[in-house]
N, C-alpha and C. Protein backbone atom coordinates (compact mmCIF):
# COMPACT_ATOMS: atom_id res chain seq x y z
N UNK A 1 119.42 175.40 48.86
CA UNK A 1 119.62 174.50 47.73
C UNK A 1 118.35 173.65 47.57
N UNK A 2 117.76 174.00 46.21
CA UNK A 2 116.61 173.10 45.99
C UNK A 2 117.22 171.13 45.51
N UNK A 3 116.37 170.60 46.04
CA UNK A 3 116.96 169.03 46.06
C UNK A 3 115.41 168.33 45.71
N UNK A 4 114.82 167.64 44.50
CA UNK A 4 114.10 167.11 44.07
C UNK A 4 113.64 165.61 43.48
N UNK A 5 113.33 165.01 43.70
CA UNK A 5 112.75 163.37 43.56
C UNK A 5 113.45 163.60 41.56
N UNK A 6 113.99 162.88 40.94
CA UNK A 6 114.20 163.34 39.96
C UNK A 6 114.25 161.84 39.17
N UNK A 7 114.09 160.84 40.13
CA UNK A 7 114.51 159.33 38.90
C UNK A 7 113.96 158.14 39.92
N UNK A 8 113.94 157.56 39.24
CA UNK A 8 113.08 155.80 40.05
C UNK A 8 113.85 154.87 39.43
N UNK A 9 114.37 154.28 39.87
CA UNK A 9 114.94 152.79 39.76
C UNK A 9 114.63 151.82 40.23
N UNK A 10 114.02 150.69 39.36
CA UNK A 10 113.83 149.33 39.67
C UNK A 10 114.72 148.64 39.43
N UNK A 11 114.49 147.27 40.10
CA UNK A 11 115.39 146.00 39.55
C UNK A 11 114.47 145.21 39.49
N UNK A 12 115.03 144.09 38.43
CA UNK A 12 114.19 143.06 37.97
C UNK A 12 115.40 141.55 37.72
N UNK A 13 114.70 140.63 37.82
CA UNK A 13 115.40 139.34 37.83
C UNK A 13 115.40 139.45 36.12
N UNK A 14 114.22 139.77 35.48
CA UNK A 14 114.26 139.46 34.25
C UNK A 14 113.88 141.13 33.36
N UNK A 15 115.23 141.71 32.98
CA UNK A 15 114.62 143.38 31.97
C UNK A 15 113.81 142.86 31.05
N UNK A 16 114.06 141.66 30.51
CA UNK A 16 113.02 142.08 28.91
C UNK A 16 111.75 141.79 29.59
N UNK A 17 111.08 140.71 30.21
CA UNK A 17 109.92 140.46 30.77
C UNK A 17 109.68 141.88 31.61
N UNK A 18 110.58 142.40 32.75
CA UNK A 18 109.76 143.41 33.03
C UNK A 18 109.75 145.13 31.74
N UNK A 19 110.35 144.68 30.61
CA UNK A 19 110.07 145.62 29.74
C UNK A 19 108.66 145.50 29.11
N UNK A 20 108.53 144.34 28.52
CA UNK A 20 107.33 143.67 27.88
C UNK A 20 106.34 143.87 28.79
N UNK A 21 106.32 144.20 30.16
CA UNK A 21 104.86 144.03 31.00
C UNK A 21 104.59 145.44 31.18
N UNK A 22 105.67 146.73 31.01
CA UNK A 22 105.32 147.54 31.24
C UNK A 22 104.93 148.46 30.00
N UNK A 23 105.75 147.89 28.98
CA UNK A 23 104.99 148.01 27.51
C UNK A 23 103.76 147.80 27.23
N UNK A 24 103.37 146.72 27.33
CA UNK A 24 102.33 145.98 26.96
C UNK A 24 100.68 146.68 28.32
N UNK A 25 100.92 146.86 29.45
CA UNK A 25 100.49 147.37 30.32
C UNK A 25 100.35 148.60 30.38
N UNK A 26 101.40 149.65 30.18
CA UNK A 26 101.00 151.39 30.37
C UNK A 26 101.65 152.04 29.03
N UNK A 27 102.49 151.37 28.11
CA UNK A 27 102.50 152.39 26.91
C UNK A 27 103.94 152.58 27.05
N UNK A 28 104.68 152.63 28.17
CA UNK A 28 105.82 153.08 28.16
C UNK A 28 106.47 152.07 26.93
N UNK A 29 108.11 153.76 26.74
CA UNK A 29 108.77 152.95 26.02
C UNK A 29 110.54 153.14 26.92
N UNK A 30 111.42 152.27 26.22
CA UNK A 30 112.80 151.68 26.54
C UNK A 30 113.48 152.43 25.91
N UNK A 31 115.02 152.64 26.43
CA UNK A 31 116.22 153.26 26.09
C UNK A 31 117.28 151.99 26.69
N UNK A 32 117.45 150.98 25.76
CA UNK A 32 119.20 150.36 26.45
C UNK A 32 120.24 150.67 27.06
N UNK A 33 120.83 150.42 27.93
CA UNK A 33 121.84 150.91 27.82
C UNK A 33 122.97 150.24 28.47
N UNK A 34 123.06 149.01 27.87
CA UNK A 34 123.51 147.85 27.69
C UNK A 34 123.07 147.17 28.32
N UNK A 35 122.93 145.22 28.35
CA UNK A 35 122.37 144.44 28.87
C UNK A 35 121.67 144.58 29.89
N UNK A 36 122.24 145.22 30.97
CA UNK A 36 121.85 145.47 32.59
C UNK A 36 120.92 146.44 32.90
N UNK A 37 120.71 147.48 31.79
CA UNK A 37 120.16 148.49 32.29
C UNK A 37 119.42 149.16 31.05
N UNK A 38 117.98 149.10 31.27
CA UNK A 38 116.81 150.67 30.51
C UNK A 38 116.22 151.31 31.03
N UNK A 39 116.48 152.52 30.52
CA UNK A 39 115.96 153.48 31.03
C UNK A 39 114.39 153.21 30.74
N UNK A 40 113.24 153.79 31.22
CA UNK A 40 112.03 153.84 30.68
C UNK A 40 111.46 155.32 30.37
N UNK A 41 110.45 155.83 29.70
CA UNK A 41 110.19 156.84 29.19
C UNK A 41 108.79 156.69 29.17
N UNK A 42 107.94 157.91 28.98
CA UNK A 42 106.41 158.25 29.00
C UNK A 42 106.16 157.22 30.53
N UNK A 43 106.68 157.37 31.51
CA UNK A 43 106.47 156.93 32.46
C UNK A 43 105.77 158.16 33.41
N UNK A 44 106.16 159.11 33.23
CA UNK A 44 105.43 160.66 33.83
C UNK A 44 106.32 161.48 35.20
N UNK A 45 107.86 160.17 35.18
CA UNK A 45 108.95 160.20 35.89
C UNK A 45 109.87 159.35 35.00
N UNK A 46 111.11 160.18 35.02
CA UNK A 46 112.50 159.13 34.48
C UNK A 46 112.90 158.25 35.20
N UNK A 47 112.86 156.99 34.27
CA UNK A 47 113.79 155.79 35.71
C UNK A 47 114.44 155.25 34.95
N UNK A 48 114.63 153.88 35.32
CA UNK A 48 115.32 152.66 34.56
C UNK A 48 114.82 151.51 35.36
N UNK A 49 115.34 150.29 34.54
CA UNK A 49 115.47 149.20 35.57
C UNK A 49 116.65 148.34 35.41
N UNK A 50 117.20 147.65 36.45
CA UNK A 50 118.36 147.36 36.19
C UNK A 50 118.59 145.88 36.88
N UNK A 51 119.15 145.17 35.71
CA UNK A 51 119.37 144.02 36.04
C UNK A 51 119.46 143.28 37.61
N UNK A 52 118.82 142.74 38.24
CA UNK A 52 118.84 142.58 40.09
C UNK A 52 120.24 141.20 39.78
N UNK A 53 121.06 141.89 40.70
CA UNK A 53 122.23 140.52 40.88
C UNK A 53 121.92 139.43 41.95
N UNK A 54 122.55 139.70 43.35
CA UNK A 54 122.09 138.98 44.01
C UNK A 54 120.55 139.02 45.02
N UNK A 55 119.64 139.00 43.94
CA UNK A 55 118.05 139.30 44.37
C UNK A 55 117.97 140.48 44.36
N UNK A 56 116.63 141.25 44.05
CA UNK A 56 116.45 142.26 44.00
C UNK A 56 116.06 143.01 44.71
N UNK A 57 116.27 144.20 44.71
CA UNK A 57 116.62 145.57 46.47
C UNK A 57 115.05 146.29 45.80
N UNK A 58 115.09 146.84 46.47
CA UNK A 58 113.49 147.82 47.00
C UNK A 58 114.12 149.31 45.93
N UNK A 59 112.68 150.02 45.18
CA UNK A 59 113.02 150.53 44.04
C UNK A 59 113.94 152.07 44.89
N UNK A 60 114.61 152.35 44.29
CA UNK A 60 115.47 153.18 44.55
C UNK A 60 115.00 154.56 43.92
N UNK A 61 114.80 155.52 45.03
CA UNK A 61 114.35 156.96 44.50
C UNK A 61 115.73 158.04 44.19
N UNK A 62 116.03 158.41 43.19
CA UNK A 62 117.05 159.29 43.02
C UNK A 62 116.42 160.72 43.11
N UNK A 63 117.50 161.38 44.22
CA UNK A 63 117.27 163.30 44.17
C UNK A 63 118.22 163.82 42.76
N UNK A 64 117.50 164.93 42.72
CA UNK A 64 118.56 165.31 41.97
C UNK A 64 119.10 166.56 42.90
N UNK A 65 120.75 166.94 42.94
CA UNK A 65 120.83 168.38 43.57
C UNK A 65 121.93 168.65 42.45
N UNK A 66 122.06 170.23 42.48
CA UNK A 66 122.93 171.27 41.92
C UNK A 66 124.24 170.94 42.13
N UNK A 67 124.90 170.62 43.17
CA UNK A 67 125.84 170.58 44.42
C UNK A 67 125.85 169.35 44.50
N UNK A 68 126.74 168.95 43.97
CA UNK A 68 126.51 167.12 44.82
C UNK A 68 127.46 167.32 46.20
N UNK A 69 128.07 168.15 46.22
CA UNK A 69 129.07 167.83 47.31
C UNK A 69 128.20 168.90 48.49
N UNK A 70 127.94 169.27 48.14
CA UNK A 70 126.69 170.48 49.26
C UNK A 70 125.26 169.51 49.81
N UNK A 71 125.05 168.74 48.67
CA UNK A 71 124.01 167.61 48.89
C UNK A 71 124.74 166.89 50.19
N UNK A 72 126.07 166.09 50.05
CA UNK A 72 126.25 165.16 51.04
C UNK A 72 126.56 166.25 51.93
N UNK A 73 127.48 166.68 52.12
CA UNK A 73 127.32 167.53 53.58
C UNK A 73 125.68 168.08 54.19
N UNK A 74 124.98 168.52 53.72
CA UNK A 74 123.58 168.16 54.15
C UNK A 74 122.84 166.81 54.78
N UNK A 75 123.21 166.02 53.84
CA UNK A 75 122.60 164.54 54.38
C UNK A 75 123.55 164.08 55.77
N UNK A 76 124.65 164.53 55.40
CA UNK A 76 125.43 163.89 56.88
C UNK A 76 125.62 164.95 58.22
N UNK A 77 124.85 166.41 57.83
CA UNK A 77 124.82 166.82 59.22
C UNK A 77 123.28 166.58 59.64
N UNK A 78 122.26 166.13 58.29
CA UNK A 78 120.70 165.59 58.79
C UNK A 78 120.85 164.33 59.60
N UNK A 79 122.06 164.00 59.90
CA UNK A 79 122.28 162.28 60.41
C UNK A 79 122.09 161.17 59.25
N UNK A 80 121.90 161.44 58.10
CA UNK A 80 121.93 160.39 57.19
C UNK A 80 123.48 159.69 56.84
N UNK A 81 123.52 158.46 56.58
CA UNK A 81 124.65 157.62 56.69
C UNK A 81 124.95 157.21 55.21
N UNK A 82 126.35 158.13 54.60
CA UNK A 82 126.71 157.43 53.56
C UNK A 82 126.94 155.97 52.87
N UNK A 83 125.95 155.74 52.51
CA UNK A 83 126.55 154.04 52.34
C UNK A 83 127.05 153.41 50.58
N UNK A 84 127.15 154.47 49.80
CA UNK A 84 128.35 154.49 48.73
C UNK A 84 128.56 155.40 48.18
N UNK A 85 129.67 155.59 48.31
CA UNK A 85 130.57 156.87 48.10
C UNK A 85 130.15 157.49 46.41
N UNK A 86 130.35 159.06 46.36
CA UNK A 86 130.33 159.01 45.16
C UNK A 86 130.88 158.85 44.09
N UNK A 87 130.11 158.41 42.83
CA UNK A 87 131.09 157.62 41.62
C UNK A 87 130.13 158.15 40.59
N UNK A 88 131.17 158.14 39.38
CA UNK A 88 130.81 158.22 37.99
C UNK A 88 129.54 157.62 37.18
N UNK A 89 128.79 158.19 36.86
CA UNK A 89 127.94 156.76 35.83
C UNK A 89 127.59 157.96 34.77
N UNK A 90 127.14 157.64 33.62
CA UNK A 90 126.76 158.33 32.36
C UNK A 90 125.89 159.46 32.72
N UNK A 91 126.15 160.60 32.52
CA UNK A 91 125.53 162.00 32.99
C UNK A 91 126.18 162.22 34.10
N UNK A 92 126.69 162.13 34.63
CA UNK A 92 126.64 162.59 35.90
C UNK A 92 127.58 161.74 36.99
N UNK A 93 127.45 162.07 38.75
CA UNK A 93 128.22 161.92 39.34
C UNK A 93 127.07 161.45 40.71
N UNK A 94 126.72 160.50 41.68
CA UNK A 94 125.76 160.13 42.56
C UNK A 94 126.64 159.71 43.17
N UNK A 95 125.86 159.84 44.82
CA UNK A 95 125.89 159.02 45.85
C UNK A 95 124.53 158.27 46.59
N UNK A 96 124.71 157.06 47.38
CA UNK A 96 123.89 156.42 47.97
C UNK A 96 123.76 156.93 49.34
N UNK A 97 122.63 157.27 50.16
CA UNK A 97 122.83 157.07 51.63
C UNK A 97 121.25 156.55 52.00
N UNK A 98 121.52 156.57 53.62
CA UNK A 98 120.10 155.71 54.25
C UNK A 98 119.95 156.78 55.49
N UNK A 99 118.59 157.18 54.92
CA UNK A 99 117.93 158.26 55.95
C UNK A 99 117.91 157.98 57.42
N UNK A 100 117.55 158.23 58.81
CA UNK A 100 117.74 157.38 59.75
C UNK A 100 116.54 156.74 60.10
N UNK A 101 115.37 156.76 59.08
CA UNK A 101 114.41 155.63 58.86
C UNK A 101 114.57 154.67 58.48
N UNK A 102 115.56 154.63 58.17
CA UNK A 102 116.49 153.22 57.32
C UNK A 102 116.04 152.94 55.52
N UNK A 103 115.78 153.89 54.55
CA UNK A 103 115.61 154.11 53.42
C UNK A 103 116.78 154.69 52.95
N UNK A 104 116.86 153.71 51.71
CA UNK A 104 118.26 154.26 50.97
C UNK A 104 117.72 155.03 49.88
N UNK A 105 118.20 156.26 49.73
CA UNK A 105 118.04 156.99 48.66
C UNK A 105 119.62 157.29 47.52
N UNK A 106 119.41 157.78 46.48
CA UNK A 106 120.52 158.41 46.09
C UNK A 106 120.60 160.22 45.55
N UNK A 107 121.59 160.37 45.40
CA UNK A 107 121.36 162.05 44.84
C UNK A 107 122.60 161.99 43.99
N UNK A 108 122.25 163.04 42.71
CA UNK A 108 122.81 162.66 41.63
C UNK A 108 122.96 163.91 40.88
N UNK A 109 124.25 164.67 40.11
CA UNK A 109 124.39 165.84 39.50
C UNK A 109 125.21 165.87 38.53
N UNK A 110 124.98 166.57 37.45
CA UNK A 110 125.75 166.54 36.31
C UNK A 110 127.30 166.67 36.84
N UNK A 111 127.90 166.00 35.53
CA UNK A 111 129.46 166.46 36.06
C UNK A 111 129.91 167.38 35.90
N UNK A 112 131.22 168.13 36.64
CA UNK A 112 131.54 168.85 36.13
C UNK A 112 132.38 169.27 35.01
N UNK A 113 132.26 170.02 34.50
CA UNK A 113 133.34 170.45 33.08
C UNK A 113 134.77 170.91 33.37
């Protein structure tokens, strides 16, 4: 099963300021998708950034796999530690875990039909 770096997620205390700096700075442009969260584009990788609640976490690399459920059984016989279960969000279906370097990644796959 091929499994690939597929999305970047930031957080920011402030989206429109960090929209405006990355506008104004590299060209990129925004996709809303409601208050909390844009996607960014012509970035040369898909991400977003997303509203930081209580302070903001270290940017989050999303895999993408085929298999989401073949993905976690992989990560948890590599010794990686689920640390949120998987759930719904627009496109698709992700989970969180933390490698045993202590990096949280996520992996993320269309839903199914």
């Amino acid at each position: 099963m091929q499994v690939t770096i597929n999305y970047l997620e930031l957080s920011s205390d402030d989206i429109a300021a960090s929209k405006a700096f990355f506008s104004s700075a590299f060209g990129w442009g925004f996709t809303d998708y409601g208050p909390g969260y844009a996607g960014f584009e012509d970035a040369g990788l898909d991400g977003g950034i997303e509203q930081a609640g209580d302070g903001r976490t270290p940017p989050l690399a999303v895999l993408y796999a085929p298999d989401l459920d073949a993905a976690e059984a992989a990560v948890r016989s590599a010794g990686g530690e689920i640390v949120r279960a998987q759930f719904d969000f627009p496109g698709g279906r992700r989970f969180h875990f933390r490698e045993p370097g202590g990096n949280e990644l996520a992996v993320w796959s269309e839903a199914k039909a």
